[in-house]
Protein backbone atom coordinates (compact mmCIF):
# COMPACT_ATOMS: atom_id res chain seq x y z
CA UNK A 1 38.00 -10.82 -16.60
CA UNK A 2 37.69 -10.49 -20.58
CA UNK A 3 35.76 -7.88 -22.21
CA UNK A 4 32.85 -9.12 -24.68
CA UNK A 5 30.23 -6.87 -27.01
CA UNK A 6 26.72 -8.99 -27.07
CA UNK A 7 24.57 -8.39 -30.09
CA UNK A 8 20.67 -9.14 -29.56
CA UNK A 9 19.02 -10.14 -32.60
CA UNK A 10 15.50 -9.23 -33.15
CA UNK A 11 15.10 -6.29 -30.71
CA UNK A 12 13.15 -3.10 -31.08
CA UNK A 13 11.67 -5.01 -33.87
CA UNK A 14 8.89 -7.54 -34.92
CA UNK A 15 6.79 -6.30 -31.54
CA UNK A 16 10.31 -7.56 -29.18
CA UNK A 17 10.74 -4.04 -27.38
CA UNK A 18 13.22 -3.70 -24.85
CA UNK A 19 14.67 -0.90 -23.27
CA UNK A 20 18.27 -0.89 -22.64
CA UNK A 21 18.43 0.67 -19.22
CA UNK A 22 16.01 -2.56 -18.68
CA UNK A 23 18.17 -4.62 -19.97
CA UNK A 24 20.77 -3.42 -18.22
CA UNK A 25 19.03 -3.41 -14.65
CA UNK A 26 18.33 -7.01 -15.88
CA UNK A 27 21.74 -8.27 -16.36
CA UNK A 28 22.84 -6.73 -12.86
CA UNK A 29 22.10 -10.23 -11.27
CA UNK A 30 24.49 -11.84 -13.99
CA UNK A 31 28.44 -12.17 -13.79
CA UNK A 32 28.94 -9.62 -15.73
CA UNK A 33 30.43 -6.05 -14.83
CA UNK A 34 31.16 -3.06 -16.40
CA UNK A 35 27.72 -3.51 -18.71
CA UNK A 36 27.21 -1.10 -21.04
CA UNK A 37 24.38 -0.62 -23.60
CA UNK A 38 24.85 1.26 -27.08
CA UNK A 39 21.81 2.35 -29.77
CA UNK A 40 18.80 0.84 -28.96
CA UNK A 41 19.35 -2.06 -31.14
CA UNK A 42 20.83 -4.33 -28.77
CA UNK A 43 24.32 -3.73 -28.49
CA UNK A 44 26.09 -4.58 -25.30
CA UNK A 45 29.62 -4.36 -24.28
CA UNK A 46 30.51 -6.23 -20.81
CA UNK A 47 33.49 -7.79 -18.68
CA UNK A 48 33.26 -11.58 -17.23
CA UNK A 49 35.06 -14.38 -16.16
CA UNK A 50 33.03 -16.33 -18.06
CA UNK A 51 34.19 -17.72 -21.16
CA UNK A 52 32.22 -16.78 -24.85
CA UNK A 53 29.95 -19.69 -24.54
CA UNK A 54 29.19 -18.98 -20.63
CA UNK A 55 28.37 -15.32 -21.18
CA UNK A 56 25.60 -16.44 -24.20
CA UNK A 57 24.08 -18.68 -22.31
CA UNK A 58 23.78 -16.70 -19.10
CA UNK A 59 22.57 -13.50 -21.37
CA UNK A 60 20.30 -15.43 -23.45
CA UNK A 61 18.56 -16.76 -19.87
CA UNK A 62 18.72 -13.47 -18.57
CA UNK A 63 16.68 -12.22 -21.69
CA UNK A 64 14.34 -14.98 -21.43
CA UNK A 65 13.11 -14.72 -17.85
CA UNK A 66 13.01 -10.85 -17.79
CA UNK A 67 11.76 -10.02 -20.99
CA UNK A 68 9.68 -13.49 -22.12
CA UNK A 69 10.87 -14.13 -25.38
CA UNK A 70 13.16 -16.74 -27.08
CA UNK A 71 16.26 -14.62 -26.99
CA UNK A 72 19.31 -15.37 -29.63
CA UNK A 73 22.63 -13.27 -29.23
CA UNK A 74 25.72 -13.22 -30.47
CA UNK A 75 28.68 -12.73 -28.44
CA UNK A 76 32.44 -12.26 -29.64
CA UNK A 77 35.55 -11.14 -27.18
CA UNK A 78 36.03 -7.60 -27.87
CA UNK A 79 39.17 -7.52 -29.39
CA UNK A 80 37.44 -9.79 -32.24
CA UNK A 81 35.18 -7.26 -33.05
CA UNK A 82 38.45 -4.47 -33.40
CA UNK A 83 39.47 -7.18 -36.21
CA UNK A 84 36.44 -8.02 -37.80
CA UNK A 85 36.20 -3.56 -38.09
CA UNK A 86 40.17 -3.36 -39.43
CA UNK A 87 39.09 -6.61 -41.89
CA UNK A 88 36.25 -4.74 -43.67
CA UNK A 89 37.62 -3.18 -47.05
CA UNK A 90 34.22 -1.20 -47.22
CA UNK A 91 34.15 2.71 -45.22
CA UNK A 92 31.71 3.23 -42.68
CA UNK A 93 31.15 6.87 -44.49
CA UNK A 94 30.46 6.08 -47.88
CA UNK A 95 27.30 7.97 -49.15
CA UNK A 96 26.28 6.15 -51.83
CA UNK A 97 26.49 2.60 -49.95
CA UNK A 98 25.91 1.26 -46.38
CA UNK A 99 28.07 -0.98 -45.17
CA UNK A 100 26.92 -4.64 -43.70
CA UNK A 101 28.52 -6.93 -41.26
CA UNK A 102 26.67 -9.79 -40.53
CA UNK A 103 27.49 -11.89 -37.83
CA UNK A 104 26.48 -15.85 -37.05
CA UNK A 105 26.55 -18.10 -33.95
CA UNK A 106 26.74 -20.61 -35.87
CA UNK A 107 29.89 -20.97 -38.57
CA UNK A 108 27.61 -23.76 -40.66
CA UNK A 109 24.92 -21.35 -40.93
CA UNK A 110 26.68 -18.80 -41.43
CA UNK A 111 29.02 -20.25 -44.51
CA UNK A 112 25.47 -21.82 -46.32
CA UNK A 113 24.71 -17.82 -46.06
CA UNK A 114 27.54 -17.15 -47.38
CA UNK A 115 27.82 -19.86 -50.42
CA UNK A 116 23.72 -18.84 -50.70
CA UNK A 117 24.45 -15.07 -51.61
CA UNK A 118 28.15 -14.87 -53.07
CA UNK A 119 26.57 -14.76 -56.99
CA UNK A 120 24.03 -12.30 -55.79
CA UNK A 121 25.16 -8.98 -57.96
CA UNK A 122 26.09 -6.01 -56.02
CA UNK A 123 26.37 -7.19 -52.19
CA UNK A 124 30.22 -7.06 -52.08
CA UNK A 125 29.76 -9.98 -50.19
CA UNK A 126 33.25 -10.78 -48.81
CA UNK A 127 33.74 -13.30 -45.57
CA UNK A 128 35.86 -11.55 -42.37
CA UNK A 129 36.13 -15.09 -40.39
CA UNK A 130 33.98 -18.11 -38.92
CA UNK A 131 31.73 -15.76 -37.57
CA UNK A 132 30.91 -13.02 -39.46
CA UNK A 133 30.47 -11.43 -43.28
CA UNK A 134 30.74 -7.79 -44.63
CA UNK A 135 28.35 -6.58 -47.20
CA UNK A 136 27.43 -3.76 -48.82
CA UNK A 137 24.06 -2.09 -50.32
CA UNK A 138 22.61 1.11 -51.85
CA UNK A 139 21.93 4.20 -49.41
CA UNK A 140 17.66 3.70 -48.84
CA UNK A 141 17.56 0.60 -50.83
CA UNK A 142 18.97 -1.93 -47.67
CA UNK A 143 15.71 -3.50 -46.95
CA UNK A 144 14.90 -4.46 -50.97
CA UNK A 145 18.30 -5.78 -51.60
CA UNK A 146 18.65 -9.20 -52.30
CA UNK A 147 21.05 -10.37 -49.64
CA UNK A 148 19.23 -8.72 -46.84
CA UNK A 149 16.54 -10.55 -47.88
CA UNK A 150 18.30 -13.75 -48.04
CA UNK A 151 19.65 -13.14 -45.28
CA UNK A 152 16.18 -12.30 -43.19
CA UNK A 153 14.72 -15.79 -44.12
CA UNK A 154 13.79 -17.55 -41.39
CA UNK A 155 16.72 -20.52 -42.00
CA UNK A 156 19.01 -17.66 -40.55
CA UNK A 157 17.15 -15.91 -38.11
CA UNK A 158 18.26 -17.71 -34.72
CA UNK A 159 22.07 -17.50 -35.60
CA UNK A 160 22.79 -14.13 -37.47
CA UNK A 161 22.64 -10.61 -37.11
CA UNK A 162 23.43 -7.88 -38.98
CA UNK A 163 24.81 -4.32 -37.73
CA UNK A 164 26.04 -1.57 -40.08
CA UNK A 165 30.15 -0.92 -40.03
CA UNK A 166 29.29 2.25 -38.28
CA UNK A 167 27.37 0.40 -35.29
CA UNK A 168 30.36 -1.47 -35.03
CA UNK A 169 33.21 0.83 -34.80
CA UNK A 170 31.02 2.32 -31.94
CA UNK A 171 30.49 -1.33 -30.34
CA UNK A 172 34.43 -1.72 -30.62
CA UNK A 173 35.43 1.78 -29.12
CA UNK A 174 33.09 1.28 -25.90
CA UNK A 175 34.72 -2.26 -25.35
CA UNK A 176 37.96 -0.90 -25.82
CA UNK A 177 36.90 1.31 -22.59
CA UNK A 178 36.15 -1.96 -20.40
């Protein structure tokens, strides 16, 4: 059994409401144990035998035929997401910036997101591996900076998703409980 955190993307938002004790009655026909839901932005930590690619499919299926929508996650082992958390230089506690780590299914996608927003001015933008990017924006200005918009275009939206640094450390703590 390996220990994985599943990130939903496009939950709670955009008229896709799901509750996580749903989801989590949900996923009790899927071979996964130990599932555990976090915020209620789709955050999911989980044991399987399954490898990575076996526990997106069977999550994004499991999303699909309980909950009706196209269903996109991203799913890393859970020691990955300790690294990607020790590899940002930004702090989770910083009050005059919020910290951004977006992360992609897809390592294509995610480096044209990348190469697209490296000259924007101000992001920080910095690359933690194949699968995910830290970046940083004002407190209360997240939604008007430039790389969140980039990075909401539609282009992107089936193979990232973004959670702040402090999302994350919380993500990696619960897996590290699995």
């Amino acid at each position: 059994m390996k220990s994985y955190a599943v990130f939903l993307r496009g939950v709670n938002v955009g008229g896709i409401t799901i509750k996580m004790a749903e989801l989590k009655e949900a996923l009790k026909s899927r071979p996964f144990s130990g599932v555990k839901t976090l915020l209620a932005s789709g955050n999911v930590v989980l044991s399987s035998g399954l490898p990575a690619a076996g526990v997106e499919k069977e999550f994004e299926s499991c999303l699909r035929e309980a909950f009706g929508y196209e269903a996109w996650v991203v799913v890393l082992a859970a020691e990955r997401v300790g690294e990607l958390v020790a590899a940002c230089p930004y702090s989770p506690d910083d009050t005059s910036t919020h910290t951004y780590i977006t992360l992609g299914s897809d390592s294509d996608v995610l480096a044209e997101l990348y190469d697209a927003g490296s000259a924007m001015e101000g992001a920080g933008l910095i690359r933690l591996g194949s699968e995910a990017l830290t970046w940083i924006a004002p407190a209360g200005g997240t939604l008007d900076s430039p790389f969140s918009k980039l990075s909401s275009k539609p282009r992107y939206k089936a193979y990232t998703t973004t959670r702040n640094l402090r999302t994350m450390v919380k993500v990696r703590d619960a897996a590290a409980t699995l």
